[in-house]
Protein backbone atom coordinates (compact mmCIF):
# COMPACT_ATOMS: atom_id res chain seq x y z
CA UNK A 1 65.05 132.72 97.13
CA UNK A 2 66.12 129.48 97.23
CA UNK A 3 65.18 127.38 93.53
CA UNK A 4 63.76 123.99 93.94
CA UNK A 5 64.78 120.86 92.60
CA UNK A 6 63.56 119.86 89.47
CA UNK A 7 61.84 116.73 88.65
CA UNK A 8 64.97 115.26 86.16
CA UNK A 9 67.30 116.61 89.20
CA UNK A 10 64.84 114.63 91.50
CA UNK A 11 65.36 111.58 89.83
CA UNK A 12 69.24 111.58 89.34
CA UNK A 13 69.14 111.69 93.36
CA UNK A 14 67.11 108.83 93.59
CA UNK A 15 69.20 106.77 91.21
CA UNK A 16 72.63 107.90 92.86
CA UNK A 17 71.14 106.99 96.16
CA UNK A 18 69.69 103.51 94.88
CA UNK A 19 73.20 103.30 93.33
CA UNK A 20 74.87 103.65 96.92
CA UNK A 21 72.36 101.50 98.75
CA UNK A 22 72.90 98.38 96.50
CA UNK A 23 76.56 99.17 96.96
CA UNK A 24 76.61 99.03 100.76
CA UNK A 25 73.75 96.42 101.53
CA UNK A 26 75.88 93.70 100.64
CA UNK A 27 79.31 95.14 102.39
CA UNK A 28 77.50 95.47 105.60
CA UNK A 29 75.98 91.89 105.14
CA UNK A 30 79.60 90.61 104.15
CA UNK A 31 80.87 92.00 107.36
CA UNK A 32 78.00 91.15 109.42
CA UNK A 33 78.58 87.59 108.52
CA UNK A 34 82.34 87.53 109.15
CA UNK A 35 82.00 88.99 112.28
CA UNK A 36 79.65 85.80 113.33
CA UNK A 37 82.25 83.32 111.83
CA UNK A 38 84.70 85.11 113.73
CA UNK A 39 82.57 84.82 116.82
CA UNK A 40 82.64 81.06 116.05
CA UNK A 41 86.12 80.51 115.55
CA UNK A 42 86.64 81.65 118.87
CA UNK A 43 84.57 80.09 120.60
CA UNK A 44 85.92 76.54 118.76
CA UNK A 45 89.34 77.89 119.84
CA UNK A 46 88.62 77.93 123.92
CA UNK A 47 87.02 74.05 123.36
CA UNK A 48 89.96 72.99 121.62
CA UNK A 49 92.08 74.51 124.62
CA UNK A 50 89.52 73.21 127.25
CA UNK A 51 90.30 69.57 125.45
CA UNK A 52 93.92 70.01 125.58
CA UNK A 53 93.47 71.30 129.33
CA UNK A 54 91.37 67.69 130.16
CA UNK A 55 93.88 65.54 128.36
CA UNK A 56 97.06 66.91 129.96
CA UNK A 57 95.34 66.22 133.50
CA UNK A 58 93.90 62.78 132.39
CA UNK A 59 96.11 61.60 129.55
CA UNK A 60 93.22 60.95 127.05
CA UNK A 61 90.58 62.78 125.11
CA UNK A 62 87.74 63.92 126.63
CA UNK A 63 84.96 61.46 126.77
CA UNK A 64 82.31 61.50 124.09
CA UNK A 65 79.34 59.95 125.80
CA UNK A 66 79.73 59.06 129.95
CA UNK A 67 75.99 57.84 130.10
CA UNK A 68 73.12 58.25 128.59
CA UNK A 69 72.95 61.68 130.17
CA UNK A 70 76.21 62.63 130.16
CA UNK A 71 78.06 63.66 127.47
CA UNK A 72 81.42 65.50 125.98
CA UNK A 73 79.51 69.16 127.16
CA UNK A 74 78.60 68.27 130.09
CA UNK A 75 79.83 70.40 132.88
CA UNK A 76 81.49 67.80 134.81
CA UNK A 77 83.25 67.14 131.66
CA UNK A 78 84.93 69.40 129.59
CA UNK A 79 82.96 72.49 130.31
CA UNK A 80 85.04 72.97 133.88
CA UNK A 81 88.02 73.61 131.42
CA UNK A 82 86.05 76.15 129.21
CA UNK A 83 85.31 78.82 131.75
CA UNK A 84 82.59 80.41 130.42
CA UNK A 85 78.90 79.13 130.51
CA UNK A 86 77.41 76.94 128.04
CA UNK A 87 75.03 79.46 126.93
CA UNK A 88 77.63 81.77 125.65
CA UNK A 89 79.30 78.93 124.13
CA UNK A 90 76.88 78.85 120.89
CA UNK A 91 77.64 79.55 117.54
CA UNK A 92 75.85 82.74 116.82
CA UNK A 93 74.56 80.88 113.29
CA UNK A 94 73.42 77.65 115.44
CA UNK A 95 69.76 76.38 114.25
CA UNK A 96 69.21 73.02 115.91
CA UNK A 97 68.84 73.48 119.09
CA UNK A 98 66.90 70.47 119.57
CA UNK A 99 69.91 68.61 118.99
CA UNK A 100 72.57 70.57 120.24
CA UNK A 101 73.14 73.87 122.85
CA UNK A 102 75.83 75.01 121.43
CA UNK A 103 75.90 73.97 117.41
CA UNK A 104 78.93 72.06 118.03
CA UNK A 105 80.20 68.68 117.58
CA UNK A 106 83.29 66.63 118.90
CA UNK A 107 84.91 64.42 116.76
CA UNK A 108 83.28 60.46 118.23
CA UNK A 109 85.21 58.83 115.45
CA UNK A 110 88.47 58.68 116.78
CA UNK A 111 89.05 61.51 119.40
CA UNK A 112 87.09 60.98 122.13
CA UNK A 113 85.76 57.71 123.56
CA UNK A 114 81.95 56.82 122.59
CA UNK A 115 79.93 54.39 124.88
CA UNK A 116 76.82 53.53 122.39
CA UNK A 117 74.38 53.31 125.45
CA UNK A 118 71.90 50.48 125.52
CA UNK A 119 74.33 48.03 123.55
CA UNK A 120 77.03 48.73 125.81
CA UNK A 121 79.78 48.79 123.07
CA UNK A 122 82.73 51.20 123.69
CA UNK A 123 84.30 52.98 120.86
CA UNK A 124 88.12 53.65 122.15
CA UNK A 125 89.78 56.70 121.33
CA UNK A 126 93.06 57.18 119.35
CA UNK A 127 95.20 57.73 122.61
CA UNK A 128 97.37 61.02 122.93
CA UNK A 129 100.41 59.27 121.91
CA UNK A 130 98.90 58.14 118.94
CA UNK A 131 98.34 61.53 117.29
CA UNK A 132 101.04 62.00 114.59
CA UNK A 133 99.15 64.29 112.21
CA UNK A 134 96.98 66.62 114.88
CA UNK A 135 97.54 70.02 112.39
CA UNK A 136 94.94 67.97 109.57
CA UNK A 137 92.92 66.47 112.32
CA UNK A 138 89.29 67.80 113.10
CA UNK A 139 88.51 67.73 117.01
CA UNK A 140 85.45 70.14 116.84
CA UNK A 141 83.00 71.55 113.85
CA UNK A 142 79.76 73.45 112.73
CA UNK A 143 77.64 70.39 113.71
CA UNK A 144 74.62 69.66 111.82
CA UNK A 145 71.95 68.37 113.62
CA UNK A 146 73.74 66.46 116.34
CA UNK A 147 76.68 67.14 118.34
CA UNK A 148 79.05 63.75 117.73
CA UNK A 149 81.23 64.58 114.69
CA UNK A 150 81.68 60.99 112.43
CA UNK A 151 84.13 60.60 110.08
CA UNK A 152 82.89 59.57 106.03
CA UNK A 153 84.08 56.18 106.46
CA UNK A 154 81.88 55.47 109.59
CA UNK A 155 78.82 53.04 109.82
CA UNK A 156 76.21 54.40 107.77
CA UNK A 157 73.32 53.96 110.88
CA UNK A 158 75.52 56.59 112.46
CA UNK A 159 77.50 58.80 110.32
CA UNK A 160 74.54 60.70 108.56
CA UNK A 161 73.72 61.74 112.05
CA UNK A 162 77.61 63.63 112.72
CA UNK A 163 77.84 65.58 109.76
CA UNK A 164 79.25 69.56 109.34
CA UNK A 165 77.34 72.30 108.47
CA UNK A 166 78.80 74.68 106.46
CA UNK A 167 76.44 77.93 107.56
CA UNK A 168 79.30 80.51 107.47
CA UNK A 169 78.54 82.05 104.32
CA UNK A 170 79.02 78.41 102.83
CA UNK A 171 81.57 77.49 104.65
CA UNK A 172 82.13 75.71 108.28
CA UNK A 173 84.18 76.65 110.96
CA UNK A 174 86.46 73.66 111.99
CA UNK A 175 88.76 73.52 115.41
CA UNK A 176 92.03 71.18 114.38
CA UNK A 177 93.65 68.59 117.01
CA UNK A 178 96.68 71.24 117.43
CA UNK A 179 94.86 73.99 118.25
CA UNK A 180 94.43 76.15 115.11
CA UNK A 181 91.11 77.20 114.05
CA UNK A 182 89.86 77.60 110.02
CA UNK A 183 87.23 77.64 107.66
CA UNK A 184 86.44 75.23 104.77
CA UNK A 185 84.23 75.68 102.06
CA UNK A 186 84.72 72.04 99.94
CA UNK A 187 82.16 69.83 101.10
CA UNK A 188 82.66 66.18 100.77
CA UNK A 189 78.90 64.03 100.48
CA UNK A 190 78.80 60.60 100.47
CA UNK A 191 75.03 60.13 99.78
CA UNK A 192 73.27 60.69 103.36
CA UNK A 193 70.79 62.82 101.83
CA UNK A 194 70.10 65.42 99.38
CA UNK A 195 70.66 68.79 102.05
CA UNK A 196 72.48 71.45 100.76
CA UNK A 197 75.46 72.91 102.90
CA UNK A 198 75.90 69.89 104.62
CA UNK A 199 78.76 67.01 104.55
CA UNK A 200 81.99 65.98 105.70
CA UNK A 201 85.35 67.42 105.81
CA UNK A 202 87.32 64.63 103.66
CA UNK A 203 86.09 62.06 100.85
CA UNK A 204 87.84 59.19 103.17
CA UNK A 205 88.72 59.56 106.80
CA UNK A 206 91.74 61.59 106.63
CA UNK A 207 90.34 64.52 108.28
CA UNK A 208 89.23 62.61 111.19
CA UNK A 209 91.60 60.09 112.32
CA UNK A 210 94.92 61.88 113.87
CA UNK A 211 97.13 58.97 113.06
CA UNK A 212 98.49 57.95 109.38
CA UNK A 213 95.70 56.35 106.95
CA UNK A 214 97.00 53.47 104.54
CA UNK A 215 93.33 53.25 103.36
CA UNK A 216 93.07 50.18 100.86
């Protein structure tokens, strides 16, 4: 005949088991949210590609804004390069979709040529030939709430509105000029507003403008 446990020996399985389950909650969350930044570093990785694919057949960056209804993910733009459909392209921790499909942004500042429609001003691009630093220069992010990336140094009316998001686990996933894909966990805030995990890649525009900065 099989003796029962006792009460004491009861407990002492409860505790070990509590023990165990506080040990693994947090290593299966851990891993649960690397595998999403993972998912979002690849994703970042076929845009960057699709970019390169668009510049080598037009010599330029991919447009930022074609009209007021056309814009850098538009499939007539660069999403004929990507291969893959823009619902699949969203970052698996993406929260304003209101403002963006896919969570991402392009870099507006000085990658990819931004027609601000109604005044009919054209921000030019940095062209191609221009790029002497693309291994420190962002050309997609974890957008915030919009899907232009600006860089810190950019017109207050707009920059607020191109920020990163760093929602990996407090960190953002960032797509460089040359191709590489990373994560970054400083944030740099110049004042927009009081949101936490939210700001810019560099305290000046280093991060943003492919060329060498002599900034004053």
């Amino acid at each position: 005949m099989r003796r029962a446990f006792s009460l004491i020996e009861l407990l002492v399985v409860i505790a070990v088991v509590g023990i165990l389950a506080s040990v693994m909650v947090p290593a299966i969350s851990g891993g649960y949210g690397l595998s999403q930044t993972t998912v979002c570093k690849n994703l970042q990785r076929q845009l960057v590609v699709a970019g390169a694919s668009y510049r080598n057949d037009h010599n330029a960056f991919p447009p930022a804004v074609v009209s007021m209804f056309v814009h850098w993910d538009d499939e007539t733009v660069l999403w004929q390069y990507v291969g893959v459909e823009i619902e699949k392209m969203v970052c698996p921790e993406h929260t304003h979709s209101d403002f963006s499909t896919t969570g991402y942004n392009y870099n507006t500042s000085f990658i990819g040529d931004e027609r601000i429609v109604g005044s009919g001003v054209l921000l030019k691009g940095v062209p191609p030939s221009s790029c002497s630093h693309p291994a420190q220069c962002a050309m997609f992010g974890d957008g915030h709430d919009n899907k232009f990336m600006r860089s810190t140094l950019s017109s207050l009316s707009i920059r607020c509105g191109g920020r990163q998001a760093f929602r990996h686990t407090n960190a953002t996933v960032v797509a460089w000029l040359d191709g590489h894909v990373s994560t970054q966990e400083t944030i740099f805030n110049n004042n927009c507003s009081d949101e936490e995990l939210v700001g810019f890649l560099s305290s000046d525009d280093s991060a943003y403008d492919p060329r060498v900065l002599k900034l004053h």
